[in-house]
C-alpha atoms as a PDB file:
ATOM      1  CA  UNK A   1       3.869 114.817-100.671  1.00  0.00           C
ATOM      2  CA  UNK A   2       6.592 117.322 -99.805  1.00  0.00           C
ATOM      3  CA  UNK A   3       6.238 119.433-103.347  1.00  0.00           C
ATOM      4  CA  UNK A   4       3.962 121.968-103.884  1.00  0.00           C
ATOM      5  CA  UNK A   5       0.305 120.743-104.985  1.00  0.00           C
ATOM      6  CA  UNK A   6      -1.506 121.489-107.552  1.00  0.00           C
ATOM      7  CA  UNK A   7      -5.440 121.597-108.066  1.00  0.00           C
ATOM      8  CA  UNK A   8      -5.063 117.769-109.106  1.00  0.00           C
ATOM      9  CA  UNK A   9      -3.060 116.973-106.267  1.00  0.00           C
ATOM     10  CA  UNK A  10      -5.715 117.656-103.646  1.00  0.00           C
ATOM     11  CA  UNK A  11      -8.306 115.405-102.668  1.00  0.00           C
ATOM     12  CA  UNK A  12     -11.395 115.467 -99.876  1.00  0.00           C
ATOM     13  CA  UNK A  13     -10.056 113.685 -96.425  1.00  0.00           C
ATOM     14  CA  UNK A  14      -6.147 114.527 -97.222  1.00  0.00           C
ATOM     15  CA  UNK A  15      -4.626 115.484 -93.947  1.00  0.00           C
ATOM     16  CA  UNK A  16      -1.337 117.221 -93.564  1.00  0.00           C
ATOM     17  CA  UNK A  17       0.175 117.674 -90.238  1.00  0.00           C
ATOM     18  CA  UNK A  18       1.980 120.899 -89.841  1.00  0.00           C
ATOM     19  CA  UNK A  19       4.624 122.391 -87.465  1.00  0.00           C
ATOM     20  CA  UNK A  20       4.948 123.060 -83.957  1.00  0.00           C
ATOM     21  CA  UNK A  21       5.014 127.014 -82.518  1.00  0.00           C
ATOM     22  CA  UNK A  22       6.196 127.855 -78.879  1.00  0.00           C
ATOM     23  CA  UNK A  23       4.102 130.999 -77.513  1.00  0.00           C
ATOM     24  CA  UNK A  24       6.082 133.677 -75.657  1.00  0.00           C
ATOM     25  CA  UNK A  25       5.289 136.362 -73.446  1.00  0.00           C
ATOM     26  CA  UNK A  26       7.595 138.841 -75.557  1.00  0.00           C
ATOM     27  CA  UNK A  27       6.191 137.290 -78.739  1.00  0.00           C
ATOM     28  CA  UNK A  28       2.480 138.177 -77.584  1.00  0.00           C
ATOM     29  CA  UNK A  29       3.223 141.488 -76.374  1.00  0.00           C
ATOM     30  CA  UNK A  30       4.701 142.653 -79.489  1.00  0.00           C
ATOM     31  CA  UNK A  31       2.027 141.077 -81.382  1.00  0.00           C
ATOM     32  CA  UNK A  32      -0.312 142.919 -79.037  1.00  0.00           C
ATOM     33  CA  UNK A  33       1.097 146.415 -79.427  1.00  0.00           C
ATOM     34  CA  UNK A  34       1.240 145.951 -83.179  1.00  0.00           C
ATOM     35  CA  UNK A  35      -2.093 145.217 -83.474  1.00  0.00           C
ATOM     36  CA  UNK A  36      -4.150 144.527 -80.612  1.00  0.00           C
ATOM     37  CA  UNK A  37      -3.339 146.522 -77.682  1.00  0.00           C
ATOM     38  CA  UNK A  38      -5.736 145.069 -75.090  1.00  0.00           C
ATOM     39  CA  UNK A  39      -4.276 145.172 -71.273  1.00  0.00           C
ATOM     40  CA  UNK A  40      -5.088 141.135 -71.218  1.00  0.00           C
ATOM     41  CA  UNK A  41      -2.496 141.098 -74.232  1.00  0.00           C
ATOM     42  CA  UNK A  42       0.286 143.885 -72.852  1.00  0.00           C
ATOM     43  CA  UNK A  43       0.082 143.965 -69.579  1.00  0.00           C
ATOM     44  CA  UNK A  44       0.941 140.785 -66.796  1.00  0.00           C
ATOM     45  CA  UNK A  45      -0.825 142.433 -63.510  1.00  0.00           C
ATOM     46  CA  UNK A  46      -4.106 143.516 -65.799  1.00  0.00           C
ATOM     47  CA  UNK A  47      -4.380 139.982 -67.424  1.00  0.00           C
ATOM     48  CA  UNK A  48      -4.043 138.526 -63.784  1.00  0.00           C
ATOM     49  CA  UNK A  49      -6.815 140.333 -62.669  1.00  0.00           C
ATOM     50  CA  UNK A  50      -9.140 139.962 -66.212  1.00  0.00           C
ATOM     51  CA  UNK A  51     -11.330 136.791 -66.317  1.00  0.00           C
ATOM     52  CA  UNK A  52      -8.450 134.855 -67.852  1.00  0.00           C
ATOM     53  CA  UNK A  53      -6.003 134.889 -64.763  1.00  0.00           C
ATOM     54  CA  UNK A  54      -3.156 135.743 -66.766  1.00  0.00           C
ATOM     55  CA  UNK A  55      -1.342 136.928 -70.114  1.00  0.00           C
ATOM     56  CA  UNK A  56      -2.983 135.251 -73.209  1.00  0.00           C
ATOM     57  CA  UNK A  57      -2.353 135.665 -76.831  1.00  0.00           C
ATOM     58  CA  UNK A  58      -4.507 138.165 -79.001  1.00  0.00           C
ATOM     59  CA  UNK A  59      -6.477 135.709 -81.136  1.00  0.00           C
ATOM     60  CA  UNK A  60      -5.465 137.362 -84.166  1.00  0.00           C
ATOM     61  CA  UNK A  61      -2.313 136.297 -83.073  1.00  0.00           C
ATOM     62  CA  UNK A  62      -2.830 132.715 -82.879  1.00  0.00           C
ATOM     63  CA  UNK A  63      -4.602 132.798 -86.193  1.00  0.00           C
ATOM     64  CA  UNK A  64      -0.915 133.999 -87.478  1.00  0.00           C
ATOM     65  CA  UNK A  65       0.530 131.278 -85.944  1.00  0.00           C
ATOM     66  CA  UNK A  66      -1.447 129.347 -88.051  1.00  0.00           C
ATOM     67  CA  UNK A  67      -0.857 130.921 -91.332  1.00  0.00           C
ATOM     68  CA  UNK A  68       3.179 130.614 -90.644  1.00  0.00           C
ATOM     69  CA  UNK A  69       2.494 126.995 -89.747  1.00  0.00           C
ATOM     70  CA  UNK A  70       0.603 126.534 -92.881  1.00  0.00           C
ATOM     71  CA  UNK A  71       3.080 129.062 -95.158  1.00  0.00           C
ATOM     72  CA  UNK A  72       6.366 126.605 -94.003  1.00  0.00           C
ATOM     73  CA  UNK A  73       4.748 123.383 -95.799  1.00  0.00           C
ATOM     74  CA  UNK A  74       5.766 123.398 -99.395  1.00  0.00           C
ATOM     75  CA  UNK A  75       2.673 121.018-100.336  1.00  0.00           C
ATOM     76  CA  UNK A  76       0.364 124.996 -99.838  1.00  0.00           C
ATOM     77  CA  UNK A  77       2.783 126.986-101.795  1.00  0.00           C
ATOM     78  CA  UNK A  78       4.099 127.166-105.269  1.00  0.00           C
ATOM     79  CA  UNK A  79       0.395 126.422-107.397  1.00  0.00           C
ATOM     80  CA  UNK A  80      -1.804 128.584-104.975  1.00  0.00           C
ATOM     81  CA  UNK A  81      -3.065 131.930-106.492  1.00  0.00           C
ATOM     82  CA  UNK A  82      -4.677 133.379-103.543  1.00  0.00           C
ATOM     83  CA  UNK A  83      -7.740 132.671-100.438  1.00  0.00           C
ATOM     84  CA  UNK A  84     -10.893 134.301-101.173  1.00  0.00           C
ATOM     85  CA  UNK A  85     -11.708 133.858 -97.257  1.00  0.00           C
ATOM     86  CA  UNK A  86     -12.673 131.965 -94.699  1.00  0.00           C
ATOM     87  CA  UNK A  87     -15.871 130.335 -92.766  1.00  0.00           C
ATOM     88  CA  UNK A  88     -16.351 129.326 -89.015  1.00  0.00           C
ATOM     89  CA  UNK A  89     -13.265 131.215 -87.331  1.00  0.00           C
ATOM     90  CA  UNK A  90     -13.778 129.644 -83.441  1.00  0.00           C
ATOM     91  CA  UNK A  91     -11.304 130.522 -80.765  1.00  0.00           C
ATOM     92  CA  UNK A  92     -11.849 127.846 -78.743  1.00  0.00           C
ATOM     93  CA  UNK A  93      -9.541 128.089 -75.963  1.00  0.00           C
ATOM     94  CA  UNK A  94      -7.122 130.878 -75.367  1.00  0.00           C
ATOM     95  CA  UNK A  95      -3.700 130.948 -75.889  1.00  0.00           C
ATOM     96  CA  UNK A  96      -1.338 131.246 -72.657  1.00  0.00           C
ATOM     97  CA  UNK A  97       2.063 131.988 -71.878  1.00  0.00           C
ATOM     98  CA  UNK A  98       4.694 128.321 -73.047  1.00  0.00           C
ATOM     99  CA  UNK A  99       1.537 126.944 -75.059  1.00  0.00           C
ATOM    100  CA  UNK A 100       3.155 125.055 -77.766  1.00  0.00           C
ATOM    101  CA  UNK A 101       0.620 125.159 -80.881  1.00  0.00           C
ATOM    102  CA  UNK A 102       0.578 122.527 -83.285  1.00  0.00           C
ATOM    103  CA  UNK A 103      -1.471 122.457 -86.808  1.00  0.00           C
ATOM    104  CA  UNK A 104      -3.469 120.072 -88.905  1.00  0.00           C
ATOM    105  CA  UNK A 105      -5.089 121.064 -92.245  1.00  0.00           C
ATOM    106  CA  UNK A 106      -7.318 118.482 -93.802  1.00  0.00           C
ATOM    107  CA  UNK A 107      -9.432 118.935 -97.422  1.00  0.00           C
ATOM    108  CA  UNK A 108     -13.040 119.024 -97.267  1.00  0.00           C
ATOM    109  CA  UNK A 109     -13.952 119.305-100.744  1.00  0.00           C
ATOM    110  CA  UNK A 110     -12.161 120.492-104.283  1.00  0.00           C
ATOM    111  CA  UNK A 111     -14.060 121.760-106.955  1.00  0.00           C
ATOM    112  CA  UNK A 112     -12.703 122.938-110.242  1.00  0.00           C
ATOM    113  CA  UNK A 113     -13.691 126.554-110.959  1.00  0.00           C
ATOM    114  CA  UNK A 114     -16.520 126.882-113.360  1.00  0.00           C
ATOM    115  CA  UNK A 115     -15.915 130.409-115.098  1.00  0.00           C
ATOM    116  CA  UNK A 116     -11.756 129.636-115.160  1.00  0.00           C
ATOM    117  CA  UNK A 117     -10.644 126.325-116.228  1.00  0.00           C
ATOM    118  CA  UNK A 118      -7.156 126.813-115.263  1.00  0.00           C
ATOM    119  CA  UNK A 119      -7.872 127.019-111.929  1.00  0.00           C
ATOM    120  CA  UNK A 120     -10.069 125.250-108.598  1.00  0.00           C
ATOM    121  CA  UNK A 121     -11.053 125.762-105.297  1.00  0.00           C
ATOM    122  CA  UNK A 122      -9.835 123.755-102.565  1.00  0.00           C
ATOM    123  CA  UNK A 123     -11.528 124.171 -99.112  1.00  0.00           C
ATOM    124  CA  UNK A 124      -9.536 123.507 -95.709  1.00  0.00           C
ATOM    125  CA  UNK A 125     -10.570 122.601 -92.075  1.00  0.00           C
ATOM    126  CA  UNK A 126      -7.721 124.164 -90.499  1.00  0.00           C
ATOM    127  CA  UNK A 127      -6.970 123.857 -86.631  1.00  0.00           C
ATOM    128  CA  UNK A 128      -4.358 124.695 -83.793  1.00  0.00           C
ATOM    129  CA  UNK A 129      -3.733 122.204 -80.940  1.00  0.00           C
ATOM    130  CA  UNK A 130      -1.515 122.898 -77.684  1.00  0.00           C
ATOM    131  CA  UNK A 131       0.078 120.705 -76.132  1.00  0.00           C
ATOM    132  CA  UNK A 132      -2.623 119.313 -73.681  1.00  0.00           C
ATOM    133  CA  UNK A 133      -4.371 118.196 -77.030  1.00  0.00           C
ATOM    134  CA  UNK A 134      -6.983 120.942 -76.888  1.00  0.00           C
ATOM    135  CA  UNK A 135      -7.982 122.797 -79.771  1.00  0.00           C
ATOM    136  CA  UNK A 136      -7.663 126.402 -79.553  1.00  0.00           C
ATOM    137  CA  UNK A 137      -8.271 127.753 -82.440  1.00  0.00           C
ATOM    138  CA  UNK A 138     -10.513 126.148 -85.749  1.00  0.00           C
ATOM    139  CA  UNK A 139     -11.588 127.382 -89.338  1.00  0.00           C
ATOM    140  CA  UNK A 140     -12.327 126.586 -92.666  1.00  0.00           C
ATOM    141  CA  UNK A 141     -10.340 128.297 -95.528  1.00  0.00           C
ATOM    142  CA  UNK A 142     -10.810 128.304 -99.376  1.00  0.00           C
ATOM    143  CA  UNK A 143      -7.881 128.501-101.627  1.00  0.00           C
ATOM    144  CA  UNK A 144      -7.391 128.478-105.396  1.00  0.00           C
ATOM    145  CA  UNK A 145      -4.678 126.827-106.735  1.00  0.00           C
ATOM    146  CA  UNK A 146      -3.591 126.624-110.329  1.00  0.00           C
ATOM    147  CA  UNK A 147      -4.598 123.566-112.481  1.00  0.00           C
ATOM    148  CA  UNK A 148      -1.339 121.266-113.477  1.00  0.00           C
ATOM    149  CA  UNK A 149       0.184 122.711-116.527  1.00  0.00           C
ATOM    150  CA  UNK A 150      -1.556 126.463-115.938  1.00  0.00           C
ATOM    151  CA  UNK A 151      -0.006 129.614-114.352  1.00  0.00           C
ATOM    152  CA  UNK A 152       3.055 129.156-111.368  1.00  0.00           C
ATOM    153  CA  UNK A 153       2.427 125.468-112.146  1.00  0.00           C
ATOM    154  CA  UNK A 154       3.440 125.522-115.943  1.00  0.00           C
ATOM    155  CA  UNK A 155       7.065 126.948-114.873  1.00  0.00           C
ATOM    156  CA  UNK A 156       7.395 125.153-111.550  1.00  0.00           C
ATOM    157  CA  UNK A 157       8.329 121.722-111.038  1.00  0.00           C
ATOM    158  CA  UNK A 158       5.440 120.229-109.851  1.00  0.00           C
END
């Protein structure tokens, strides 16, 4: 489904591949001065001497990539109101210099809302693979979304 989903739409098991992300050096240093200047981040000869052996990604950074990744698929976008937050946030692995990233969300559960019938709660195990097949980064998310027929989904075509 290549529309945006509504509350409906979603159901436990559903898995949606997402994009691919090459990781830069110049991509994590500016991420890194931004918002997370650690030498292992910034600097080449500091990460090679840190217990990584070399430049890696902030994992802030990599959780980005994952948002973008998750942003570009029009299935998330278009009924979604907004995440109340997330569970079980694991860098697994870190992130290193040519690491292509790619995403996978799948639906754990969906539950309308009790208090707001227009609207439910869909919750997400969200994760980032490189390219050796290793997860780097996991997490769950929740999301509302709009019910069919309420809020951005009563104007959108849906």
């Amino acid at each position: 489904m290549n529309r945006p989903r509504c509350f409906e739409d979603w159901r436990p098991g559903d898995t949606i591949a997402l994009g691919r992300h090459l990781v830069t050096a110049e991509e994590m240093r500016a991420f890194a001065a931004a918002y997370d200047p650690q030498p292992f981040h910034l600097d080449e000869d500091a990460a090679r001497r840190s217990i990584f052996g070399g430049l890696i990604a902030s994992g802030w950074h990599t959780a980005a990539i994952l948002m973008r990744l998750v942003a570009e698929v029009p299935a998330f976008v278009g009924c979604n109101i907004a995440s109340p937050g997330f569970d079980a946030l694991e860098w697994r692995l870190p992130v290193t210099v040519g690491d292509t990233l790619r995403g996978e969300v799948r639906v754990l559960d969906c539950r309308p809302s009790a208090s707001k019938p227009d609207r439910g709660l869909v919750r997400f195990a969200q994760s980032l693979v490189n390219q050796r097949g290793e997860t780097v980064l996991s997490l769950e998310s929740m999301v509302l979304y709009w019910r069919r027929g309420h809020g951005a989904a009563a104007g959108a075509r849906v």
